[in-house]
C-alpha atoms as a PDB file:
ATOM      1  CA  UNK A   1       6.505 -13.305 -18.205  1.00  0.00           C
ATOM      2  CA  UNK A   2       4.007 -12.440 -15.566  1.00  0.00           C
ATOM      3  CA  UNK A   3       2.038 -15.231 -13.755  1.00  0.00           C
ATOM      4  CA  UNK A   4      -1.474 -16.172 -14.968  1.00  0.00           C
ATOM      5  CA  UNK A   5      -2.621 -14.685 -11.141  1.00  0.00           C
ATOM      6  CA  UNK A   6      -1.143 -11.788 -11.878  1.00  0.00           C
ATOM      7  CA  UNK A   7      -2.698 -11.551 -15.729  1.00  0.00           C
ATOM      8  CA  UNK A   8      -5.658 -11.785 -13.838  1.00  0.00           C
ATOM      9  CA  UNK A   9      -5.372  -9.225 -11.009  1.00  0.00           C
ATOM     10  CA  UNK A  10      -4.328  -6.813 -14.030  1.00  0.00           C
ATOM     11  CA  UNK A  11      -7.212  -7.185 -15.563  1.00  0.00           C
ATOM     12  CA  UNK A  12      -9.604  -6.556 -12.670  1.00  0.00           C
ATOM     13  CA  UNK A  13      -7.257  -3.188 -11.240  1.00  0.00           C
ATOM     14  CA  UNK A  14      -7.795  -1.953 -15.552  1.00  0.00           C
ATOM     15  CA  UNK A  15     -11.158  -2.357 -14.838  1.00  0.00           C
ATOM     16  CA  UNK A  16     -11.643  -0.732 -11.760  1.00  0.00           C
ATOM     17  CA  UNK A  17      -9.248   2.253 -12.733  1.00  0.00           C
ATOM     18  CA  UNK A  18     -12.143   2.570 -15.518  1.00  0.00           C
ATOM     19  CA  UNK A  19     -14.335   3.003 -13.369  1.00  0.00           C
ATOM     20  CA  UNK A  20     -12.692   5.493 -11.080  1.00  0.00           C
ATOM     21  CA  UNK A  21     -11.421   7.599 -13.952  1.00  0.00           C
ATOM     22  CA  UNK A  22     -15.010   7.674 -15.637  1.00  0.00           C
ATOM     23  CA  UNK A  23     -16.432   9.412 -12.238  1.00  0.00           C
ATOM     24  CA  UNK A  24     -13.408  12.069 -12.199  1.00  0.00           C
ATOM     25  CA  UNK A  25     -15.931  14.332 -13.416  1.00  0.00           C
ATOM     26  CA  UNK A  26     -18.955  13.993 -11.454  1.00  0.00           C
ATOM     27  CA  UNK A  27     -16.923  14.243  -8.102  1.00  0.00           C
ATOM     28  CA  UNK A  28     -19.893  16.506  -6.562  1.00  0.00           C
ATOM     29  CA  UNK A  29     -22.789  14.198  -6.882  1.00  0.00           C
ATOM     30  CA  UNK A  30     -21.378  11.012  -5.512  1.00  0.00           C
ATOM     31  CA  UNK A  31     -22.729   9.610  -2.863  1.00  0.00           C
ATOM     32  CA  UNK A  32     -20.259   9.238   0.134  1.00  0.00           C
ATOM     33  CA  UNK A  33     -20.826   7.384   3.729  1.00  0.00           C
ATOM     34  CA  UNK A  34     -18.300   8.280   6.544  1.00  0.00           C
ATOM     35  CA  UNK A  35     -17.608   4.532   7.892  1.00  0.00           C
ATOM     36  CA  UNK A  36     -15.971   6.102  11.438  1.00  0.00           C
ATOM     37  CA  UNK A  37     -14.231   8.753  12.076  1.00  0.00           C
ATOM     38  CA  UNK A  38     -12.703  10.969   9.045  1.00  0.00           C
ATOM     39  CA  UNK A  39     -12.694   7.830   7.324  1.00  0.00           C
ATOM     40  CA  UNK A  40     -14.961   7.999   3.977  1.00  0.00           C
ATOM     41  CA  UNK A  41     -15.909   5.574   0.842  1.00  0.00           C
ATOM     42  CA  UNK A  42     -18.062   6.636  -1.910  1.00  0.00           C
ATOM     43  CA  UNK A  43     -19.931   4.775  -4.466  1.00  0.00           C
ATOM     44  CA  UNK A  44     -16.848   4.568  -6.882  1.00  0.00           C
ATOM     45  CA  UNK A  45     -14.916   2.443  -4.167  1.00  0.00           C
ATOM     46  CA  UNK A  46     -17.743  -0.065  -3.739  1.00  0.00           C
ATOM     47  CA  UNK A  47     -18.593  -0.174  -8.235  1.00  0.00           C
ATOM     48  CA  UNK A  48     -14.407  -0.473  -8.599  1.00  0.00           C
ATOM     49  CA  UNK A  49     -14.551  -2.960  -5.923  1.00  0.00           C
ATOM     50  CA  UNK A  50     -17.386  -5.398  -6.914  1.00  0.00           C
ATOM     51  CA  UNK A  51     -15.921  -5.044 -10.540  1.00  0.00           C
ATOM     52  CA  UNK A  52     -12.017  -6.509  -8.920  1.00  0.00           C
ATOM     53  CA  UNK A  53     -14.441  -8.866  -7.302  1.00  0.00           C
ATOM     54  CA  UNK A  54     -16.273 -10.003 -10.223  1.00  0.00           C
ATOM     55  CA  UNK A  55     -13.056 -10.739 -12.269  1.00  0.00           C
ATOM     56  CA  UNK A  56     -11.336 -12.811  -9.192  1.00  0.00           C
ATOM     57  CA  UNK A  57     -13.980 -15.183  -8.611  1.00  0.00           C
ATOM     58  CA  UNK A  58     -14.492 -15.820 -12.130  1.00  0.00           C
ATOM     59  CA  UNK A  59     -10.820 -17.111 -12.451  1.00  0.00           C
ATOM     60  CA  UNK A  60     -10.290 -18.408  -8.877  1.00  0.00           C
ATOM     61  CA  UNK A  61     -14.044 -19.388  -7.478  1.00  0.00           C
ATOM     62  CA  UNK A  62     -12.318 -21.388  -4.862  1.00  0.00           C
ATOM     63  CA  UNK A  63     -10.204 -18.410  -3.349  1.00  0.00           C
ATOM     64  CA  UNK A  64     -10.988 -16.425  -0.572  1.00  0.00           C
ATOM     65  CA  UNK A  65     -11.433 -12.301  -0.671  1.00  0.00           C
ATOM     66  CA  UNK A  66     -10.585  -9.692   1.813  1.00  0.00           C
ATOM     67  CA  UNK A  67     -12.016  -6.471   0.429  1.00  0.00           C
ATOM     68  CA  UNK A  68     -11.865  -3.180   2.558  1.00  0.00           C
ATOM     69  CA  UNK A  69     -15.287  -2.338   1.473  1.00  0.00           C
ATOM     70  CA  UNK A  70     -16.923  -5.778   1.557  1.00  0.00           C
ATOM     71  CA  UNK A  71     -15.093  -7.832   4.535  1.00  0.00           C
ATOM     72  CA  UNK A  72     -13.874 -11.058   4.605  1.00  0.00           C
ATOM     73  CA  UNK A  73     -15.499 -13.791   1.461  1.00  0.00           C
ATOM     74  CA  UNK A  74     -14.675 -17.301   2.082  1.00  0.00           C
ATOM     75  CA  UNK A  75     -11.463 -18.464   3.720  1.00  0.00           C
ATOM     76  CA  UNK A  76      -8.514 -20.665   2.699  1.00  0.00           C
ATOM     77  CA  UNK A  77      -5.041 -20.484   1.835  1.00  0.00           C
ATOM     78  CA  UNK A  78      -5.112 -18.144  -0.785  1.00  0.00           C
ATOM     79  CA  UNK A  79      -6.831 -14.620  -0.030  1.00  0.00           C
ATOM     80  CA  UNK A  80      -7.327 -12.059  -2.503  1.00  0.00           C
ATOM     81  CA  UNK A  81      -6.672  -8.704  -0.609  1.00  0.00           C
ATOM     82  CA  UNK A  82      -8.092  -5.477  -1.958  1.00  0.00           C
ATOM     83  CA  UNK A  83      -8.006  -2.070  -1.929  1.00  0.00           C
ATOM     84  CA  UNK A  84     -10.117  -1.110  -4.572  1.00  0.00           C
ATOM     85  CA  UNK A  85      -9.415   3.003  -4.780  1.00  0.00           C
ATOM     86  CA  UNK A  86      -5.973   2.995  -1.849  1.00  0.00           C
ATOM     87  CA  UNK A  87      -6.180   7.328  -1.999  1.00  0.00           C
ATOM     88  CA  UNK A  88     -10.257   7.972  -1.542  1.00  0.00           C
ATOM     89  CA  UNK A  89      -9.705  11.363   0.492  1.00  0.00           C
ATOM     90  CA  UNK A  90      -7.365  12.512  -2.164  1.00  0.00           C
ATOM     91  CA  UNK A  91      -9.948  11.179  -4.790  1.00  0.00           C
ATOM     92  CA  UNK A  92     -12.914  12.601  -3.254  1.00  0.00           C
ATOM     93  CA  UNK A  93     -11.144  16.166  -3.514  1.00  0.00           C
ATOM     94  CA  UNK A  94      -9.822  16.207  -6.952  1.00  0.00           C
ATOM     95  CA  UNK A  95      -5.869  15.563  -5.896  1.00  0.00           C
ATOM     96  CA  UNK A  96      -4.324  13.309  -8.612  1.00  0.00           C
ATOM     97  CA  UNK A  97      -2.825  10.206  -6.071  1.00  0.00           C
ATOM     98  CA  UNK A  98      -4.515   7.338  -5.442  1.00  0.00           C
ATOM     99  CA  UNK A  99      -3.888   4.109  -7.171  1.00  0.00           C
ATOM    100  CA  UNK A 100      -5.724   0.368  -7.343  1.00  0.00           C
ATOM    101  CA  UNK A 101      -3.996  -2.165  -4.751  1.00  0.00           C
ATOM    102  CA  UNK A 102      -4.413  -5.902  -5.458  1.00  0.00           C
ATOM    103  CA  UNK A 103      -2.125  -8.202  -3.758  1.00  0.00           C
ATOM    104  CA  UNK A 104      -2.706 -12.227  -3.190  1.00  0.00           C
ATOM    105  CA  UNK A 105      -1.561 -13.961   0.003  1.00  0.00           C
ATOM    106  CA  UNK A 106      -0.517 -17.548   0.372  1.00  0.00           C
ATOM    107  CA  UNK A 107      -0.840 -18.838   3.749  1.00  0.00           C
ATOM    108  CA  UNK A 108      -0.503 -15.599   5.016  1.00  0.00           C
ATOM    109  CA  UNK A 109       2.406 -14.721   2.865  1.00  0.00           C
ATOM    110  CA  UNK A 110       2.312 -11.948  -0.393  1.00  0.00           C
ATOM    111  CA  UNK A 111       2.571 -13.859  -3.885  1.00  0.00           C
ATOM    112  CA  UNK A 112       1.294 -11.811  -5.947  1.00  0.00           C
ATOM    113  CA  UNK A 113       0.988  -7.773  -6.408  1.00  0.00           C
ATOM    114  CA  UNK A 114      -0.554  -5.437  -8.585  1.00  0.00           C
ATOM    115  CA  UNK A 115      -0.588  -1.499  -7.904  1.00  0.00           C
ATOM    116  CA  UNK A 116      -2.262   0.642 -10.650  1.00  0.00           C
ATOM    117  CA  UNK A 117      -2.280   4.173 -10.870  1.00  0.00           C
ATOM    118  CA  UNK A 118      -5.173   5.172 -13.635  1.00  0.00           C
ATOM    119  CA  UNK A 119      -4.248   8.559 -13.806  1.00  0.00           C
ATOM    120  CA  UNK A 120      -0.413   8.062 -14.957  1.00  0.00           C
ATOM    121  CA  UNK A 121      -1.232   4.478 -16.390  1.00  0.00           C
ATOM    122  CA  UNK A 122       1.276   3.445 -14.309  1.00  0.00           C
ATOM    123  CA  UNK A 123       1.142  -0.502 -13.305  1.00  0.00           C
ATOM    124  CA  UNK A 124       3.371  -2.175 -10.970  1.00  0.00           C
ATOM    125  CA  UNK A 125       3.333  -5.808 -10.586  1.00  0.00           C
ATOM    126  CA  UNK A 126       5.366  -8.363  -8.985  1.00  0.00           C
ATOM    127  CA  UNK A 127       5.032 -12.269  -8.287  1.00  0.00           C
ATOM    128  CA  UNK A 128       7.332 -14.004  -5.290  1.00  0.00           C
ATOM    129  CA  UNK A 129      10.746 -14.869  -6.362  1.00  0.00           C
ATOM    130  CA  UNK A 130      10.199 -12.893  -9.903  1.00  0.00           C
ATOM    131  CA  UNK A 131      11.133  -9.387  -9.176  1.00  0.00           C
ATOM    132  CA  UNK A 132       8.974  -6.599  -9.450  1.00  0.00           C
ATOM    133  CA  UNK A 133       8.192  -4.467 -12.169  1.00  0.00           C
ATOM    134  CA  UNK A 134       6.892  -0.823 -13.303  1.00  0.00           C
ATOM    135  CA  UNK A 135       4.752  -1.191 -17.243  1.00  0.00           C
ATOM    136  CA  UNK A 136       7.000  -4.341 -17.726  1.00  0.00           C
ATOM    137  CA  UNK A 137      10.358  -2.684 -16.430  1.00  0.00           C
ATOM    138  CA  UNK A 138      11.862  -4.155 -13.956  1.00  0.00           C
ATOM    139  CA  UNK A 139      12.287  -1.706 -11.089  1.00  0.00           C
ATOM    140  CA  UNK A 140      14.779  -1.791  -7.846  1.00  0.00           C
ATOM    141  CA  UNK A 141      14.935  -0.217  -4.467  1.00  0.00           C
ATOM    142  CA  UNK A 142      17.131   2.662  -4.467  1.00  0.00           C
ATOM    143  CA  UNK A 143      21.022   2.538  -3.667  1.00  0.00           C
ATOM    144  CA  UNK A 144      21.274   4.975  -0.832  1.00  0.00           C
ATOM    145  CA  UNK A 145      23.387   3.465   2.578  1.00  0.00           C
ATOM    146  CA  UNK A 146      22.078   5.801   5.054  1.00  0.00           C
ATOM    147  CA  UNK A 147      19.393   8.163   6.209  1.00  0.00           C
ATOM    148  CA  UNK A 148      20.993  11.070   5.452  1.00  0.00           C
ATOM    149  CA  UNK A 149      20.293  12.677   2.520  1.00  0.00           C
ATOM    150  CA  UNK A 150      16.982  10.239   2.294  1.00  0.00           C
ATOM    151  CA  UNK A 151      13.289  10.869   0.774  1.00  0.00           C
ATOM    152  CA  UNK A 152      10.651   9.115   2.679  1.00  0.00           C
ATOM    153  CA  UNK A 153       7.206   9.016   3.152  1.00  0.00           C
ATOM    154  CA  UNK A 154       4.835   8.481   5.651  1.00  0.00           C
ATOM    155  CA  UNK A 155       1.149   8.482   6.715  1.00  0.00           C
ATOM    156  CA  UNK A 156      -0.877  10.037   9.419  1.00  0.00           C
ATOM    157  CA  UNK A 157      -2.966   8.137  11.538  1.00  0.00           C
ATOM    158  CA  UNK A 158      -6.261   9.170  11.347  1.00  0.00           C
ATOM    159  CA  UNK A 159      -8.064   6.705  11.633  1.00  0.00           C
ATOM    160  CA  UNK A 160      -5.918   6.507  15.293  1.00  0.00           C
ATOM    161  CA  UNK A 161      -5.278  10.377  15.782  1.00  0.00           C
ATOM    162  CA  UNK A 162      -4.284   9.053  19.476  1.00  0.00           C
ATOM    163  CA  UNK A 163      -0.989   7.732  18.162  1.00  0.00           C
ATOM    164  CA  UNK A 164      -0.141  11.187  16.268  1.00  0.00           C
ATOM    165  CA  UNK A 165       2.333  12.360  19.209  1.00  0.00           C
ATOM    166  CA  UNK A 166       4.624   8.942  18.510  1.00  0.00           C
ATOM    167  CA  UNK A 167       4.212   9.488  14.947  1.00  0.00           C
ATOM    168  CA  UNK A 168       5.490  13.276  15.009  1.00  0.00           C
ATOM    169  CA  UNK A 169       8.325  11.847  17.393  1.00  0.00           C
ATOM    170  CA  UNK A 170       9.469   9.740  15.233  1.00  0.00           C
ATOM    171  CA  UNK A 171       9.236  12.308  12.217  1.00  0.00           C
ATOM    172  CA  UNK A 172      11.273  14.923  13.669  1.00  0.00           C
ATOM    173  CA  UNK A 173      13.913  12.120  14.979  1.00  0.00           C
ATOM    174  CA  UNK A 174      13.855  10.736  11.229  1.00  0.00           C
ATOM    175  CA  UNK A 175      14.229  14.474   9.770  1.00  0.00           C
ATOM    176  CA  UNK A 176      17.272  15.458  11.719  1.00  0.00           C
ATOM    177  CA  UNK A 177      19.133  13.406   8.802  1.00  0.00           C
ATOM    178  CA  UNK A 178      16.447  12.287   6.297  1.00  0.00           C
ATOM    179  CA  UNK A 179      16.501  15.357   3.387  1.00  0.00           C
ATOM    180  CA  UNK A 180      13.018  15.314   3.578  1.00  0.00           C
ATOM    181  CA  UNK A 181       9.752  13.619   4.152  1.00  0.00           C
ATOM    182  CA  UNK A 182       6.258  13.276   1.984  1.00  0.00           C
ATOM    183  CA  UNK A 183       2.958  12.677   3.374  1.00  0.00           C
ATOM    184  CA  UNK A 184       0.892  11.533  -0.288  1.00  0.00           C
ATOM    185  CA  UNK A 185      -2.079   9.851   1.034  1.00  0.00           C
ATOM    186  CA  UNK A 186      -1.735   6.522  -0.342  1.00  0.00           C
ATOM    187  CA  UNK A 187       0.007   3.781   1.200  1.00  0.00           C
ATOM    188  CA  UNK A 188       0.159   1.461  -1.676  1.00  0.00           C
ATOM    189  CA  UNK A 189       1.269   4.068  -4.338  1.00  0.00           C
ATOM    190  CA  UNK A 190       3.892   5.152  -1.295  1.00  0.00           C
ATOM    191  CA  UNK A 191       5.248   1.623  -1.141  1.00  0.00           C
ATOM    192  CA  UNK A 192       5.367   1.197  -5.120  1.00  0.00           C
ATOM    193  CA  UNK A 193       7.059   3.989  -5.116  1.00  0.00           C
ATOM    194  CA  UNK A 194       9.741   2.943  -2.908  1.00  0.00           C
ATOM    195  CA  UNK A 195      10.155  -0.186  -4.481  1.00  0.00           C
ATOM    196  CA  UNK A 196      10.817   1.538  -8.078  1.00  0.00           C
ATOM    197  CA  UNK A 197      13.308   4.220  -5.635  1.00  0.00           C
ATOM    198  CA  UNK A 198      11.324   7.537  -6.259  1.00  0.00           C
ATOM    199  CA  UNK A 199      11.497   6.895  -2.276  1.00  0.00           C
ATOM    200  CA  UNK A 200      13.943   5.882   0.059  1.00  0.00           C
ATOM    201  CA  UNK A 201      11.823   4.952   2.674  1.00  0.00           C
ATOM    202  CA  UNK A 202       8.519   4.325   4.565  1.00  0.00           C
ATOM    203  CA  UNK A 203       6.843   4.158   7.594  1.00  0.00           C
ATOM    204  CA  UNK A 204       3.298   4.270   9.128  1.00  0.00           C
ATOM    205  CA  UNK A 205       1.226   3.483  12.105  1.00  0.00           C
ATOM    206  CA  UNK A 206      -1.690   1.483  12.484  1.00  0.00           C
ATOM    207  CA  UNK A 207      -2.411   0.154   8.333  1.00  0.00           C
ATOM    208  CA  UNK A 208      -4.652  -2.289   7.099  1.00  0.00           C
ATOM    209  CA  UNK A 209      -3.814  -5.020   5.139  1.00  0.00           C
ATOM    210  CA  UNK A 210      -5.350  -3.956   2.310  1.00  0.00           C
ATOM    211  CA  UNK A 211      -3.083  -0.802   2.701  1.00  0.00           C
ATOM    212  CA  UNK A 212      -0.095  -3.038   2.582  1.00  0.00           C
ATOM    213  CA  UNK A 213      -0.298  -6.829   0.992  1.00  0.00           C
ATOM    214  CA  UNK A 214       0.488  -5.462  -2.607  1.00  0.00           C
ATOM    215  CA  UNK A 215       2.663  -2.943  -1.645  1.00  0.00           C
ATOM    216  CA  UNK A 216       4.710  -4.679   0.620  1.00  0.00           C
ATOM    217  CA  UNK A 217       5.716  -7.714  -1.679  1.00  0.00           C
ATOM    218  CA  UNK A 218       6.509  -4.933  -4.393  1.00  0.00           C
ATOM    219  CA  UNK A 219       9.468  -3.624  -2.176  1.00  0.00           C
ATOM    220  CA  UNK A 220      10.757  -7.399  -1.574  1.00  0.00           C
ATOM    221  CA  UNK A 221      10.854  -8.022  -5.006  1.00  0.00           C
ATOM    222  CA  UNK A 222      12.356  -4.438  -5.451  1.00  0.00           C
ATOM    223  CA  UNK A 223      15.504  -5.987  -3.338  1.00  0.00           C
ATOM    224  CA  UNK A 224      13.886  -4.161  -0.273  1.00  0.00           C
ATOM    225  CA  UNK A 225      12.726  -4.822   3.210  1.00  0.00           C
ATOM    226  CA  UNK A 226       9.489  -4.514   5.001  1.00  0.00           C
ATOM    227  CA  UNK A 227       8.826  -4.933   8.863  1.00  0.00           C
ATOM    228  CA  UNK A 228       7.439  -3.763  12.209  1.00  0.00           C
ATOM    229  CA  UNK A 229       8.889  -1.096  14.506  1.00  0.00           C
ATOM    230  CA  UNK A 230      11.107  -3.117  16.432  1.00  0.00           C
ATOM    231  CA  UNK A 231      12.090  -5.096  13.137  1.00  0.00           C
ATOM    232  CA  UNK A 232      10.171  -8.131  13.054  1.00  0.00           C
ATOM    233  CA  UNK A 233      10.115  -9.412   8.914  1.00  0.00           C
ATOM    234  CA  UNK A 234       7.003  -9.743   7.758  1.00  0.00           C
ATOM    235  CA  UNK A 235       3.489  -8.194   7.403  1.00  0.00           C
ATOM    236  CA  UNK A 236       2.771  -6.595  10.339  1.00  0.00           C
ATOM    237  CA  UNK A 237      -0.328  -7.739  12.341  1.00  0.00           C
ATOM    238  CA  UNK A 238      -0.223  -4.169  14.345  1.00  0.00           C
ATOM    239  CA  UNK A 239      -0.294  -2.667  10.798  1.00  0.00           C
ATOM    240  CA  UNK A 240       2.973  -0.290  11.901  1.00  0.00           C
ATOM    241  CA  UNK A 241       5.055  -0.379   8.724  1.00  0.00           C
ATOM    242  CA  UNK A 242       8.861   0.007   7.844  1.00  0.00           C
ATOM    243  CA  UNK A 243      10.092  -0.453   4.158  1.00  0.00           C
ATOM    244  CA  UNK A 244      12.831   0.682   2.187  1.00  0.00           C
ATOM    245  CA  UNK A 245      15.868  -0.446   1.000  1.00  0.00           C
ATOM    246  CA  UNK A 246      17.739  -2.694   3.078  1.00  0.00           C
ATOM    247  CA  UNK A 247      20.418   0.128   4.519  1.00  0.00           C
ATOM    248  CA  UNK A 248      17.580   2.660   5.105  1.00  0.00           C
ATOM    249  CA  UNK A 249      15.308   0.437   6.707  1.00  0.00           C
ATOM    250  CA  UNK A 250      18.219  -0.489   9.266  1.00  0.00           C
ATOM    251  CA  UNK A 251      18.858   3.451   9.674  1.00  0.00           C
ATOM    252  CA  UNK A 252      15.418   4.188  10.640  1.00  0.00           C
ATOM    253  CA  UNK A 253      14.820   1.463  12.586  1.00  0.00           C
ATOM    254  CA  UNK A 254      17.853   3.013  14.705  1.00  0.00           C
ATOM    255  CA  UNK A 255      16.671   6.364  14.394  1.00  0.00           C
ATOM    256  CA  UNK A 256      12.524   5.418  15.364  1.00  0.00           C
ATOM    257  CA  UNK A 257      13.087   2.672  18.659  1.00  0.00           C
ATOM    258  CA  UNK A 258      13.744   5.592  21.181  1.00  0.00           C
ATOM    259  CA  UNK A 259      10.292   7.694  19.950  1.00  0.00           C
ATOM    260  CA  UNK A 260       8.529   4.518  20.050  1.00  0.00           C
ATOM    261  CA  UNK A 261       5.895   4.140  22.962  1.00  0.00           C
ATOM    262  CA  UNK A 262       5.672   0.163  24.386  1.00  0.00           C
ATOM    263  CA  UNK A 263       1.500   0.509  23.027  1.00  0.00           C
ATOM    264  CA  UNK A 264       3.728   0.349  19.716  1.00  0.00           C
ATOM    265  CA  UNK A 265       6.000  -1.773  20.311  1.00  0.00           C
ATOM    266  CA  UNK A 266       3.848  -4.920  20.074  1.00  0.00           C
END
């Protein structure tokens, strides 16, 4: 049975993916800011995000909330972390993948994750120490033992286009065994999707947490791994991501150290 946090978080993502799908049609008259570089939000991330908001503090007014569009609300232990439409660029232009990310940290560490895709009303969920789950099935990392023969994914940095020559490194080190690698455009729908095993493996440079906290638990509760580049547990401060299953993470990890630069390594 899911946790009443995670009842909660449910309830805000439905929301929000209301919002999203309702301006699906109206793509060309949104307004849109470019916050730095190639890096956009419209007015359908900040309405799905103050709706998320709305239904969190009602049920946990004491709780702290890092929002990618708002900042940093309060502090505390426990620390709502949201991506409110994880995907925008793909949104923006009519491609069908991007998802809601809602994940809740506990001193720093993931307890509870919700991912929802509105478009395939998909919704992964997991709690710590409960498993993880796909529309109340419970969902696993996949079985594969090595790279070869793998499907991964991956992000480009470009929000940090200066680390793209590491990142191709490491891609065509990775591909010389992987079977083959996608690039979707949304970090937390690319980590749900390894923890349910559409995907073998992940990796990306430079995230935000947002990016990340829901994802990330999903894969541990998946029976997966997440870590740095150099295989530190844990959510990465650098934002430089490795998940998978346990024997795919190891293989990359293998496979990525030589390509990867000591501005990287940190």
């Amino acid at each position: 049975m899911p946790r009443p946090a995670v009842n909660v978080a449910v309830r805000a993502a439905r929301a929000a993916g209301q919002i999203i799908l309702r301006y699906m049609n109206r793509l060309e008259g949104l307004a849109i800011i470019e916050k730095q570089r190639m890096d956009f939000a419209s007015e359908v991330d900040r309405a799905a995000e103050a709706e998320i908001i709305r239904e969190l503090k009602r049920a946990f007014p004491g709780h702290a909330i890092l929002a990618e569009e708002s900042g940093m609300q309060g502090n505390g232990k426990h620390v709502w972390v949201i991506d409110p439409l994880d995907g925008t660029h793909n949104y923006l232009r009519g491609f069908p993948h991007f998802c809601v990310s809602i994940g809740m940290l506990e001193n720093g560490e993931p307890m509870h994750a919700v991912v929802f895709d509105p478009l395939r009303d998909e919704l992964f969920t997991a709690s710590r120490g409960d498993g993880a789950y796909l529309n109340d099935r419970r969902i696993r990392v996949s079985k594969r033992t090595e790279l070869s023969g793998a499907m991964l994914a991956t992000g480009f940095p470009f929000r940090q286009r200066a680390h793209l020559a590491p990142q191709l490194d490491m891609t065509r080190a990775l591909l010389a065994d992987a079977e083959d690698i996608r690039r979707t455009g949304s970090a937390a729908l690319d980590l749900a999707y390894v923890a349910s095993g559409r995907f073998d493996g992940y990796y990306e440079i430079g995230l935000n947490p947002w990016d990340m906290a829901a994802g990330c638990l999903l894969v541990r509760e998946a029976g997966g791994r997440f870590c740095d580049f150099m295989g530190r547990d844990g959510i990465p401060a650098s934002g430089n991501l490795v998940a998978g299953n346990l024997k795919v993470v190891e293989a990359m990890l293998a496979t990525m150290k030589p390509q990867i630069p000591p501005n990287l390594a940190n």
